[in-house]
PDB file of N, CA and C in Angstrom:
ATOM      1  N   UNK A   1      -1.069  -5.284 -10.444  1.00  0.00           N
ATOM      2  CA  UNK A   1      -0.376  -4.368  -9.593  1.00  0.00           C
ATOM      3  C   UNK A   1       0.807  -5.116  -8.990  1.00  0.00           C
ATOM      4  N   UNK A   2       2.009  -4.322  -9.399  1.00  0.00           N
ATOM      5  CA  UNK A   2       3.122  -4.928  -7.755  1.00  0.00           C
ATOM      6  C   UNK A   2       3.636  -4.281  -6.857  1.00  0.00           C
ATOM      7  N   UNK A   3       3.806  -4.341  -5.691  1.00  0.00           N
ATOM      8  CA  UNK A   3       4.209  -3.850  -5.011  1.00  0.00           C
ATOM      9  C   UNK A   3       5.496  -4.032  -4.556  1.00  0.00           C
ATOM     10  N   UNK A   4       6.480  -3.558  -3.677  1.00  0.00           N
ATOM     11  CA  UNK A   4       7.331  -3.935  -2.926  1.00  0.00           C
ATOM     12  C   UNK A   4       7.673  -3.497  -1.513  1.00  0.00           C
ATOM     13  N   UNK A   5       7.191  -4.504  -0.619  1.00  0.00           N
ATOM     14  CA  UNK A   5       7.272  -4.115   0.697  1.00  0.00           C
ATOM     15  C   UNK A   5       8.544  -4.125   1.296  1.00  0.00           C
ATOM     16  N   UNK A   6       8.740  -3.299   1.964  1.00  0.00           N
ATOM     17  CA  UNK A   6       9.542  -3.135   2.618  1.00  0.00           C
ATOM     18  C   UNK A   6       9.613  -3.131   4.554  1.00  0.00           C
ATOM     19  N   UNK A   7      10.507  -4.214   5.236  1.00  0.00           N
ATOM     20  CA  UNK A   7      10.392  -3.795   6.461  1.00  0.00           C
ATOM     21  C   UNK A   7      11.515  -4.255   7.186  1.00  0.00           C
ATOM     22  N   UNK A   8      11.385  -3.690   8.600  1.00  0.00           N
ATOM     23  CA  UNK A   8      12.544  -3.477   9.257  1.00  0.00           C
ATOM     24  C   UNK A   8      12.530  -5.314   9.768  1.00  0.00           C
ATOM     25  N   UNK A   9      13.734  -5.515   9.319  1.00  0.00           N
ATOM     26  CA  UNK A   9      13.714  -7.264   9.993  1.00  0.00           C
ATOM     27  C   UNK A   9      13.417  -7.330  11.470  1.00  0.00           C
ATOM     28  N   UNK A  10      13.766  -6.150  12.122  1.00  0.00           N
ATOM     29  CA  UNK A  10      13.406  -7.110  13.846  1.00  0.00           C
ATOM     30  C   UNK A  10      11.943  -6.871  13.896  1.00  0.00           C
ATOM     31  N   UNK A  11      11.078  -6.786  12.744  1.00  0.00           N
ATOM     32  CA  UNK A  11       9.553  -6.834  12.348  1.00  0.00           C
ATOM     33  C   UNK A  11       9.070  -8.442  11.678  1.00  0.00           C
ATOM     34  N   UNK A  12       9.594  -8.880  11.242  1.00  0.00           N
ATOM     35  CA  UNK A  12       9.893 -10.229  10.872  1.00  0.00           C
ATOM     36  C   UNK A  12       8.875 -11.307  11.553  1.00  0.00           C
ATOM     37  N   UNK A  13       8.970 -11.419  12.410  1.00  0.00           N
ATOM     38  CA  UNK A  13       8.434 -12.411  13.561  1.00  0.00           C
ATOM     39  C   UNK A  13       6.496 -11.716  13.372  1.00  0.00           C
ATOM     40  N   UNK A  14       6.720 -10.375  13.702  1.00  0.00           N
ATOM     41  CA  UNK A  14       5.194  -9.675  13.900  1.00  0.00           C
ATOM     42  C   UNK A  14       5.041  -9.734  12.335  1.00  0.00           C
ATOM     43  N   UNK A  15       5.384  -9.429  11.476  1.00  0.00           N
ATOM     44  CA  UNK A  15       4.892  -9.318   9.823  1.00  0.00           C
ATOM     45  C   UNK A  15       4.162 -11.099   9.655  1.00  0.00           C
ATOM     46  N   UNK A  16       5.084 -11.506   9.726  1.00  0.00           N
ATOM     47  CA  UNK A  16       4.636 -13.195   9.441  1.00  0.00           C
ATOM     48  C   UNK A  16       3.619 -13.543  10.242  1.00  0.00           C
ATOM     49  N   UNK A  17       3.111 -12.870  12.008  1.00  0.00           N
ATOM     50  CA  UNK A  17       2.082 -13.534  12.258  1.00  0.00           C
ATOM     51  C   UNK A  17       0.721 -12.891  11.849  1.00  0.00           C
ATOM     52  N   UNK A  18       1.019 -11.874  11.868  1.00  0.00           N
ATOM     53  CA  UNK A  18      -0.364 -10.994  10.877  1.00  0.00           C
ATOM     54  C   UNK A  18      -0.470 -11.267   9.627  1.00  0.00           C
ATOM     55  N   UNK A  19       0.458 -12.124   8.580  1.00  0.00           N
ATOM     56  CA  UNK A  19       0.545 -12.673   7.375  1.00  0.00           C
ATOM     57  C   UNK A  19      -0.573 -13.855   6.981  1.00  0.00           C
ATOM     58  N   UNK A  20      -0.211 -14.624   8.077  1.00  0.00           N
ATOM     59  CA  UNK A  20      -0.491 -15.839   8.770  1.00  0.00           C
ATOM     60  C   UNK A  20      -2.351 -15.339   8.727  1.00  0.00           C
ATOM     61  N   UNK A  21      -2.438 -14.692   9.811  1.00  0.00           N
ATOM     62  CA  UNK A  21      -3.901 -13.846  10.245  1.00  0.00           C
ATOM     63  C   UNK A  21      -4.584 -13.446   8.838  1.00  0.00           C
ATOM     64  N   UNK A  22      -3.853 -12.908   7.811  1.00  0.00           N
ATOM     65  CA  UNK A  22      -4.670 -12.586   6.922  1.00  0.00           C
ATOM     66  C   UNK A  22      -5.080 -13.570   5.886  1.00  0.00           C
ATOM     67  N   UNK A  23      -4.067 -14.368   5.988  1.00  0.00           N
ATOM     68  CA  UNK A  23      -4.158 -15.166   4.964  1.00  0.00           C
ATOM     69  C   UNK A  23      -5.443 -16.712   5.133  1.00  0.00           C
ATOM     70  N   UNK A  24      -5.702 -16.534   6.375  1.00  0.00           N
ATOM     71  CA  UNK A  24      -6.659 -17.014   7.189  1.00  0.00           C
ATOM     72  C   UNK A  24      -8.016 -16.935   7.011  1.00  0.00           C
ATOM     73  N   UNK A  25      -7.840 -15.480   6.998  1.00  0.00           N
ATOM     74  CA  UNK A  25      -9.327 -14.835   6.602  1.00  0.00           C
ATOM     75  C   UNK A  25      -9.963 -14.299   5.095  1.00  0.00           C
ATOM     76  N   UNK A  26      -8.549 -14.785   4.454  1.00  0.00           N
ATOM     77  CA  UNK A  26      -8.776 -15.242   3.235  1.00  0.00           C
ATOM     78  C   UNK A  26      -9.015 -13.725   2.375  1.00  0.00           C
ATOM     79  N   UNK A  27      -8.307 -13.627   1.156  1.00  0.00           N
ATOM     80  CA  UNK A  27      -8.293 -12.223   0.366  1.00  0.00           C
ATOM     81  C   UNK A  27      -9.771 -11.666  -0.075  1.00  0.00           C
ATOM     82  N   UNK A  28      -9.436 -10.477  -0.343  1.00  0.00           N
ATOM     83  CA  UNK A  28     -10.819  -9.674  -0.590  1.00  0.00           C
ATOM     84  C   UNK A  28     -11.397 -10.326  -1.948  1.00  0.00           C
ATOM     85  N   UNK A  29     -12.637 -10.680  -2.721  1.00  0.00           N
ATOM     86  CA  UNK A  29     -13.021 -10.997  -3.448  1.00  0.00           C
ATOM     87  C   UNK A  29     -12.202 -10.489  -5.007  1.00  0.00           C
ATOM     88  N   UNK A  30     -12.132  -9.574  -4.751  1.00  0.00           N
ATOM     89  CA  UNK A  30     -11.529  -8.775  -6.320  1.00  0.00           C
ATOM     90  C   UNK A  30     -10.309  -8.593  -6.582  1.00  0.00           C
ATOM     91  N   UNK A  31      -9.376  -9.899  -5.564  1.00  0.00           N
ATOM     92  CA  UNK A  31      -7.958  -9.508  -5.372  1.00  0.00           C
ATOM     93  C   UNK A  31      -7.108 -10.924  -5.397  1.00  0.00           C
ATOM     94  N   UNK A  32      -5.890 -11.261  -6.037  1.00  0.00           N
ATOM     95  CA  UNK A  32      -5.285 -12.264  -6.066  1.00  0.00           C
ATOM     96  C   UNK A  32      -4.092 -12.369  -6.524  1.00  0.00           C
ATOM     97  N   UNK A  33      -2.953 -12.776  -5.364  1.00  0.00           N
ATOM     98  CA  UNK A  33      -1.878 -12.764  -5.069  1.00  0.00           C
ATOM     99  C   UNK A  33      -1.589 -13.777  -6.713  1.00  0.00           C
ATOM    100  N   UNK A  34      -0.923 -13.347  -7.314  1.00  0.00           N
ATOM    101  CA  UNK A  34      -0.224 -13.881  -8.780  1.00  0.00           C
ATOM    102  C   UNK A  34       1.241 -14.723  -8.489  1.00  0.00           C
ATOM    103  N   UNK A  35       1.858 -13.863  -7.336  1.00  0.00           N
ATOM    104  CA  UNK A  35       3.287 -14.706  -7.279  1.00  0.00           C
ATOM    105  C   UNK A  35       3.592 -13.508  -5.915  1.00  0.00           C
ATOM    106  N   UNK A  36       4.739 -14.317  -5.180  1.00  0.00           N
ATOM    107  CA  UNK A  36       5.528 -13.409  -4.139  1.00  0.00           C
ATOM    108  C   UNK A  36       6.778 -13.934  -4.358  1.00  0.00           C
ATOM    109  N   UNK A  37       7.811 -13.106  -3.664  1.00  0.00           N
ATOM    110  CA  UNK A  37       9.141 -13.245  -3.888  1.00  0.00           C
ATOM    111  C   UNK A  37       9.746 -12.566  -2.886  1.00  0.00           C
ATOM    112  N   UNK A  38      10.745 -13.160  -1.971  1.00  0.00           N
ATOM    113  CA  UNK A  38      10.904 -12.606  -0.654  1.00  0.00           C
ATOM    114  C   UNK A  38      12.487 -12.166  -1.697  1.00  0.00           C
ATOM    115  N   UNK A  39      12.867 -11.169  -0.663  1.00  0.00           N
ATOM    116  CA  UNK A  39      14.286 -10.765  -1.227  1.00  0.00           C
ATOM    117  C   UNK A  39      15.366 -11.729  -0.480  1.00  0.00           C
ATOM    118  N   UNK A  40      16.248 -12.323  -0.821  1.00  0.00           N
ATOM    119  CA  UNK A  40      17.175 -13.459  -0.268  1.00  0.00           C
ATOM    120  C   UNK A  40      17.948 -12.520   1.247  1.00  0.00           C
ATOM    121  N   UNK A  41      18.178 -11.569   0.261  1.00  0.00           N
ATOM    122  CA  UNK A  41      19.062 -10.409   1.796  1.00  0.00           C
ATOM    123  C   UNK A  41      18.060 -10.150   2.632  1.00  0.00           C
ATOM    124  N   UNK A  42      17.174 -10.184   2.811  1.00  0.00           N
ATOM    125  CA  UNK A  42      15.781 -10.071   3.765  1.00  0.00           C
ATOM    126  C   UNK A  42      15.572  -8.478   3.864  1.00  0.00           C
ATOM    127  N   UNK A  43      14.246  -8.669   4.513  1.00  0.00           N
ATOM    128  CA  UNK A  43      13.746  -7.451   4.583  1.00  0.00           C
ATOM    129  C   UNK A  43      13.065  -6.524   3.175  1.00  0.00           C
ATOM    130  N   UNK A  44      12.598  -7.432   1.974  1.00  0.00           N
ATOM    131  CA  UNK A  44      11.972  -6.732   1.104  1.00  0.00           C
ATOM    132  C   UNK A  44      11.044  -8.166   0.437  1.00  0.00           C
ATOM    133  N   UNK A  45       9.829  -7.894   0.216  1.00  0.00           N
ATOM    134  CA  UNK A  45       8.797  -9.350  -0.228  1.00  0.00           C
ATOM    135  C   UNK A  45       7.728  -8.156  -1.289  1.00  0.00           C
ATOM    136  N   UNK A  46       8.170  -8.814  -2.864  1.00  0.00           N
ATOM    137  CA  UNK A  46       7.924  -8.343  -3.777  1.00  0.00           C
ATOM    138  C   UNK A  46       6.746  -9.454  -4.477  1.00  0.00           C
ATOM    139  N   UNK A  47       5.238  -8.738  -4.287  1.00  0.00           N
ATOM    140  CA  UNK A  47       3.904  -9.376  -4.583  1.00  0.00           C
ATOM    141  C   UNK A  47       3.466  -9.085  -6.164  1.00  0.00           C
ATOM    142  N   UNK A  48       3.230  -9.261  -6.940  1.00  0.00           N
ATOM    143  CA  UNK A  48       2.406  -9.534  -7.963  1.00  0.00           C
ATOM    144  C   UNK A  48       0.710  -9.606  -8.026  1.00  0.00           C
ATOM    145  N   UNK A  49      -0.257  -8.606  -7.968  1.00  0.00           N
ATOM    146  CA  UNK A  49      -1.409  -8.932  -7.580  1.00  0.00           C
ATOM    147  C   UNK A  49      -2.070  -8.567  -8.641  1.00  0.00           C
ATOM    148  N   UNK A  50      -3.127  -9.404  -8.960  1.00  0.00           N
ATOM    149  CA  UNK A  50      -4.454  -9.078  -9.884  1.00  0.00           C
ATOM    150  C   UNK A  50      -5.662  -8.761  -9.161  1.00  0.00           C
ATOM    151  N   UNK A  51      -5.352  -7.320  -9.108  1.00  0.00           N
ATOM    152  CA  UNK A  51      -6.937  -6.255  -8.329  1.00  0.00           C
ATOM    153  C   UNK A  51      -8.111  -5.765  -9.092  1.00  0.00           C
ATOM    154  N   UNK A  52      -8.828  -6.150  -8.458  1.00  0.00           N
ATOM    155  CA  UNK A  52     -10.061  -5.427  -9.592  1.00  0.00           C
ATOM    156  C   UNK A  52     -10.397  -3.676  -9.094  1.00  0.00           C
ATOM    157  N   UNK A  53     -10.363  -3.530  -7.720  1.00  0.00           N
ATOM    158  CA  UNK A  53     -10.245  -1.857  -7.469  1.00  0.00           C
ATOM    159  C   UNK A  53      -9.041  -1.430  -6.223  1.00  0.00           C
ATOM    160  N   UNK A  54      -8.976  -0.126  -6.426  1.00  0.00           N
ATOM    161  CA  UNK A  54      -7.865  -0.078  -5.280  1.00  0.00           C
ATOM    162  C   UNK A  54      -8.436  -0.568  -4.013  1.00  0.00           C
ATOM    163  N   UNK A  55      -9.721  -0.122  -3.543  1.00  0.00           N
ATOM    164  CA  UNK A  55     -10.067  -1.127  -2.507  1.00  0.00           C
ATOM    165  C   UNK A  55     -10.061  -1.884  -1.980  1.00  0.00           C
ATOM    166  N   UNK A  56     -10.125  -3.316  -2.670  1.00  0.00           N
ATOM    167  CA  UNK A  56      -9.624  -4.712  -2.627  1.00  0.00           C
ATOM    168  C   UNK A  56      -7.983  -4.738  -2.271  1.00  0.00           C
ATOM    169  N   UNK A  57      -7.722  -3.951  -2.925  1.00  0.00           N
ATOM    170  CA  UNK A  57      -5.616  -4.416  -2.364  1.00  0.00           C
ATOM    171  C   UNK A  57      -5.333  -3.237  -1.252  1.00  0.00           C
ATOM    172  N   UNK A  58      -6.429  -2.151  -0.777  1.00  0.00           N
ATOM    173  CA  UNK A  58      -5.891  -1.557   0.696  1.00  0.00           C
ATOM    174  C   UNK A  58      -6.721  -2.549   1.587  1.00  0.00           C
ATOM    175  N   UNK A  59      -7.867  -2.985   1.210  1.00  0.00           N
ATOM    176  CA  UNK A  59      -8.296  -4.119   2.656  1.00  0.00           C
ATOM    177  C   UNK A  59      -6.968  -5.377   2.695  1.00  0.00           C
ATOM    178  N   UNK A  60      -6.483  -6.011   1.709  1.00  0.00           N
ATOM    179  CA  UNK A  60      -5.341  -6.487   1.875  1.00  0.00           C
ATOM    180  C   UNK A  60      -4.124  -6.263   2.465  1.00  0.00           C
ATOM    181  N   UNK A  61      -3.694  -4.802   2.364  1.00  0.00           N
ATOM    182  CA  UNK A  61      -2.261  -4.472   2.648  1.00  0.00           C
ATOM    183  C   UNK A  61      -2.771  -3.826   4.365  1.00  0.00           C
ATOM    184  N   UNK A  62      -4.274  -3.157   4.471  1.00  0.00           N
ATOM    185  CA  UNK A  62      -3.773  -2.057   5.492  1.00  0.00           C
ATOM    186  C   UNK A  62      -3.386  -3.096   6.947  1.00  0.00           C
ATOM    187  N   UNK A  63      -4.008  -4.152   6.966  1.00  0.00           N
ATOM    188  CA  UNK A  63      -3.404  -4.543   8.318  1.00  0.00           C
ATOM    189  C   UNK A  63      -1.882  -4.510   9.208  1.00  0.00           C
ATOM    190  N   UNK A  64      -1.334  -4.433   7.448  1.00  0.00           N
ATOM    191  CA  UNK A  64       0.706  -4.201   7.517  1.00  0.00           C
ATOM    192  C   UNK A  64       0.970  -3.142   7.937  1.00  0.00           C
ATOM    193  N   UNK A  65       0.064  -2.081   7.394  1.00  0.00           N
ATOM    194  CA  UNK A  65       0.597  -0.465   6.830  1.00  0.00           C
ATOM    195  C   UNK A  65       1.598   0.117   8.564  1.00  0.00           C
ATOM    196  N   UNK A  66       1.517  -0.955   9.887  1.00  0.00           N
ATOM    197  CA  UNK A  66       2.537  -0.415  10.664  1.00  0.00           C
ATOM    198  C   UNK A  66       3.828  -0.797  10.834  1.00  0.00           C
ATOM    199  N   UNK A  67       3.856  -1.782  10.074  1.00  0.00           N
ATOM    200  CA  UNK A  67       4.667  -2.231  10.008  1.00  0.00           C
ATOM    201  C   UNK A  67       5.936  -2.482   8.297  1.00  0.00           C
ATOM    202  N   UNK A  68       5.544  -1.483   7.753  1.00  0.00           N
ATOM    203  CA  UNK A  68       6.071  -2.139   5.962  1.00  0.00           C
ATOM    204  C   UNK A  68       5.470  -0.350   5.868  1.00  0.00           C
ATOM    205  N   UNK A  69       6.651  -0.395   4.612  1.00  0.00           N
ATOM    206  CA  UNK A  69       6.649   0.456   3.432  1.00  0.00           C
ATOM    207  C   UNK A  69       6.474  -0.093   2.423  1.00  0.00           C
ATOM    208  N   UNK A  70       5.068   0.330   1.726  1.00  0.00           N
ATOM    209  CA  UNK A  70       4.849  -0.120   0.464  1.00  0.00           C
ATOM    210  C   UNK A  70       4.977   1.095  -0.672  1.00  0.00           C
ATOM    211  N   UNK A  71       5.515   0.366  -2.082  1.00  0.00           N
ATOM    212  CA  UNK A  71       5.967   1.066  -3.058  1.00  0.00           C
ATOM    213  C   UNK A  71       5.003   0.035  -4.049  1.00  0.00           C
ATOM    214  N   UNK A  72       3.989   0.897  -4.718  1.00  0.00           N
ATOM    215  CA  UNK A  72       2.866   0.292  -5.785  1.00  0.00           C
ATOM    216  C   UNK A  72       3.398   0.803  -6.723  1.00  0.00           C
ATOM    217  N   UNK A  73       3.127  -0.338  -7.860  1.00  0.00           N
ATOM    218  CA  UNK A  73       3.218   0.044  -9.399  1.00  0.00           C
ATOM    219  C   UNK A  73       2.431  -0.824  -9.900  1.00  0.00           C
ATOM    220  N   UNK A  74       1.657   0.097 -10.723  1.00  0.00           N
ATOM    221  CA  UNK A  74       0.656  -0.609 -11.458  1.00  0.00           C
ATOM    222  C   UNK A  74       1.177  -1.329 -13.078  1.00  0.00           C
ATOM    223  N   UNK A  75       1.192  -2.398 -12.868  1.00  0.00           N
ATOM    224  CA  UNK A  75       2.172  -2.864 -14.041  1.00  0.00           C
ATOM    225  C   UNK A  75       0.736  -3.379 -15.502  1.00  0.00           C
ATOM    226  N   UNK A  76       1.342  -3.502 -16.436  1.00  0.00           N
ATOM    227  CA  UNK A  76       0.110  -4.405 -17.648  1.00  0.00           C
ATOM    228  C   UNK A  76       1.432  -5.568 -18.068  1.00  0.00           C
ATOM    229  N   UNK A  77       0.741  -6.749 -18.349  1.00  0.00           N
ATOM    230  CA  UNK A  77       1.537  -7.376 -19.206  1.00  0.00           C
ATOM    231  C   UNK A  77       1.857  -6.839 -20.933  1.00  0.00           C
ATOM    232  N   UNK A  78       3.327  -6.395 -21.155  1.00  0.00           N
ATOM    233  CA  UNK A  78       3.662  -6.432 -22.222  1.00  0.00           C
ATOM    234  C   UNK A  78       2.934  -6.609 -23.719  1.00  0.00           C
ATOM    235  N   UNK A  79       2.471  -7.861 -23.310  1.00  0.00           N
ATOM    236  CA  UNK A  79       1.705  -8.061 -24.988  1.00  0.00           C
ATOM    237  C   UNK A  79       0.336  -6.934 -24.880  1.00  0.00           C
ATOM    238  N   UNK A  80      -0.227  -7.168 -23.557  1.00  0.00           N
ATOM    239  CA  UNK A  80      -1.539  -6.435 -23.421  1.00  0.00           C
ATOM    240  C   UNK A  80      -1.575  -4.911 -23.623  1.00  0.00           C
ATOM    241  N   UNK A  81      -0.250  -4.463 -23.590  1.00  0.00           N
ATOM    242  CA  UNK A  81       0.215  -2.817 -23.657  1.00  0.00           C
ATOM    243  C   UNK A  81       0.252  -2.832 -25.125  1.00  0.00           C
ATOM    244  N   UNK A  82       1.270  -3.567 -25.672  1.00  0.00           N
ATOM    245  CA  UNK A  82       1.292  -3.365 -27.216  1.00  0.00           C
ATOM    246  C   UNK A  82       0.226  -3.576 -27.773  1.00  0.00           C
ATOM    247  N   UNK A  83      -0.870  -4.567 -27.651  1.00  0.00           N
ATOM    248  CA  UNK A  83      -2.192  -3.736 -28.187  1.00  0.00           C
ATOM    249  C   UNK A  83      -2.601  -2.441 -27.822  1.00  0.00           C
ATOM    250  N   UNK A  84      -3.031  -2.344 -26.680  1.00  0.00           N
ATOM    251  CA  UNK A  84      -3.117  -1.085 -25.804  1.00  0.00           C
ATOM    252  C   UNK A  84      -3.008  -0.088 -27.120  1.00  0.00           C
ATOM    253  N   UNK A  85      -1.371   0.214 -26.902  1.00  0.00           N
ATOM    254  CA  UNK A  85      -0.910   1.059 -27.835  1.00  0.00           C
ATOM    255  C   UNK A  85      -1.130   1.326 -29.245  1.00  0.00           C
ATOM    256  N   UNK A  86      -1.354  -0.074 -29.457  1.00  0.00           N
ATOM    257  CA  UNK A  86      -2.151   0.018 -31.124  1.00  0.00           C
ATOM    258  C   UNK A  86      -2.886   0.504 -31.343  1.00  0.00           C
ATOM    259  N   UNK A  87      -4.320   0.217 -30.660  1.00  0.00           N
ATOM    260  CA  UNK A  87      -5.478   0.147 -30.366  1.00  0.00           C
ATOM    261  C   UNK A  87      -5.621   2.107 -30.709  1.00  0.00           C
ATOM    262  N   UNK A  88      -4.736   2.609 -29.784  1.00  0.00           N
ATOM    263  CA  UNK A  88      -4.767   3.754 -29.538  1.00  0.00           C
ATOM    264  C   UNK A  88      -4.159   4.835 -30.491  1.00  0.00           C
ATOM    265  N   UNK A  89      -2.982   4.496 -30.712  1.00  0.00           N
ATOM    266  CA  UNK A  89      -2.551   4.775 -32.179  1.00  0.00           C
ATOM    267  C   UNK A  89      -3.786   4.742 -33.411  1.00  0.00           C
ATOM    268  N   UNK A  90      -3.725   3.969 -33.277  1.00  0.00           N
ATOM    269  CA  UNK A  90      -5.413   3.677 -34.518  1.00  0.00           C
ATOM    270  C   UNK A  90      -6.209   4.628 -34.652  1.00  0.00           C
ATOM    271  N   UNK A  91      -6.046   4.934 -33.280  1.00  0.00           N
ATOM    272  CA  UNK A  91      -7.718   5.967 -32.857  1.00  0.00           C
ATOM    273  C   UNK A  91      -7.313   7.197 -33.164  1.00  0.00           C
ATOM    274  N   UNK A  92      -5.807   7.600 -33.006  1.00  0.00           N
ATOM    275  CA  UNK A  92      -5.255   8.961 -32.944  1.00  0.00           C
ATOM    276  C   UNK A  92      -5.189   9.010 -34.336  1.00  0.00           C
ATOM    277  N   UNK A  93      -4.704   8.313 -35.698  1.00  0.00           N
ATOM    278  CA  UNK A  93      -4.909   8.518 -36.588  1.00  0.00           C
ATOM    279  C   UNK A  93      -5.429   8.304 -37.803  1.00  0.00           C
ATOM    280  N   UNK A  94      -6.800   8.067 -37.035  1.00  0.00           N
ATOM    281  CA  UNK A  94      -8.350   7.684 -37.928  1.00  0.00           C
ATOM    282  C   UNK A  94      -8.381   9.497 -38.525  1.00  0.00           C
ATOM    283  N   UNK A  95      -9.450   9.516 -39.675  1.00  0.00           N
ATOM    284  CA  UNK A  95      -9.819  10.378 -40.136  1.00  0.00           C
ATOM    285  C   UNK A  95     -10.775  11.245 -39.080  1.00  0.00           C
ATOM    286  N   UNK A  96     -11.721  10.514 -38.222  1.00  0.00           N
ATOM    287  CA  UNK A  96     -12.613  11.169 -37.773  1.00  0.00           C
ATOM    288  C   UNK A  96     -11.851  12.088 -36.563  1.00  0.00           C
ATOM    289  N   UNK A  97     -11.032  11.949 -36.041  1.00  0.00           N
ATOM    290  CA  UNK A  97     -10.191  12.385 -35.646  1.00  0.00           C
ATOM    291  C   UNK A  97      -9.400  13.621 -36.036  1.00  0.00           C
ATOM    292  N   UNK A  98      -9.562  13.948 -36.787  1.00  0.00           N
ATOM    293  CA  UNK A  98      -8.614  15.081 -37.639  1.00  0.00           C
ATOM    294  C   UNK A  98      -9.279  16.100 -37.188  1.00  0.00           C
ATOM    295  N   UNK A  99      -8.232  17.594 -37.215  1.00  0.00           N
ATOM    296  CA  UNK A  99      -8.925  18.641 -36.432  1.00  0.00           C
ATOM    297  C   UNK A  99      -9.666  19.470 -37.803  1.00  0.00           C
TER     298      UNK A  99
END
């Protein structure tokens, strides 16, 4: 999953100490930050996460949710899609399949 948060910079100071706080108490079992990337112009920090349910990444995010706009996209790595797609293709035009 990635997200991209969004927040108002004179939030800055309060985002980072609840950051701080969470990161403390350490991520939900089924959840793990892959990479972050703050935006250089500030005010946008773009996460990379490997979730096992949506659960795990709202006990993560909701402590923010007053502070940040989040925008989720559930991403796959590339190679893992083009199987995906194979995989599936295959299935759509197997014989047993036929109407």
């Amino acid at each position: 999953m990635l997200d991209i948060t969004t927040f108002d910079p004179e939030n800055t100071m309060e985002l980072f100490k609840r950051w701080e706080q969470v990161e403390k108490m350490g991520s939900p079992n089924g959840l793990k930050v892959i990479n972050q990337w703050f935006d250089a112009g500030g005010g946008r920090v773009i996460t990379l996460f490997d979730v096992e349910t949506v659960k795990d990444y709202m006990t993560y995010n909701l402590p923010f949710a007053d502070l940040c706009q989040v925008d989720v996209f559930p991403v796959i790595e590339a190679e893992d899609f083009k199987i995906f797609v194979a995989h599936q293709m295959g299935k759509l035009s197997s014989p047993d399949n036929s109407p």
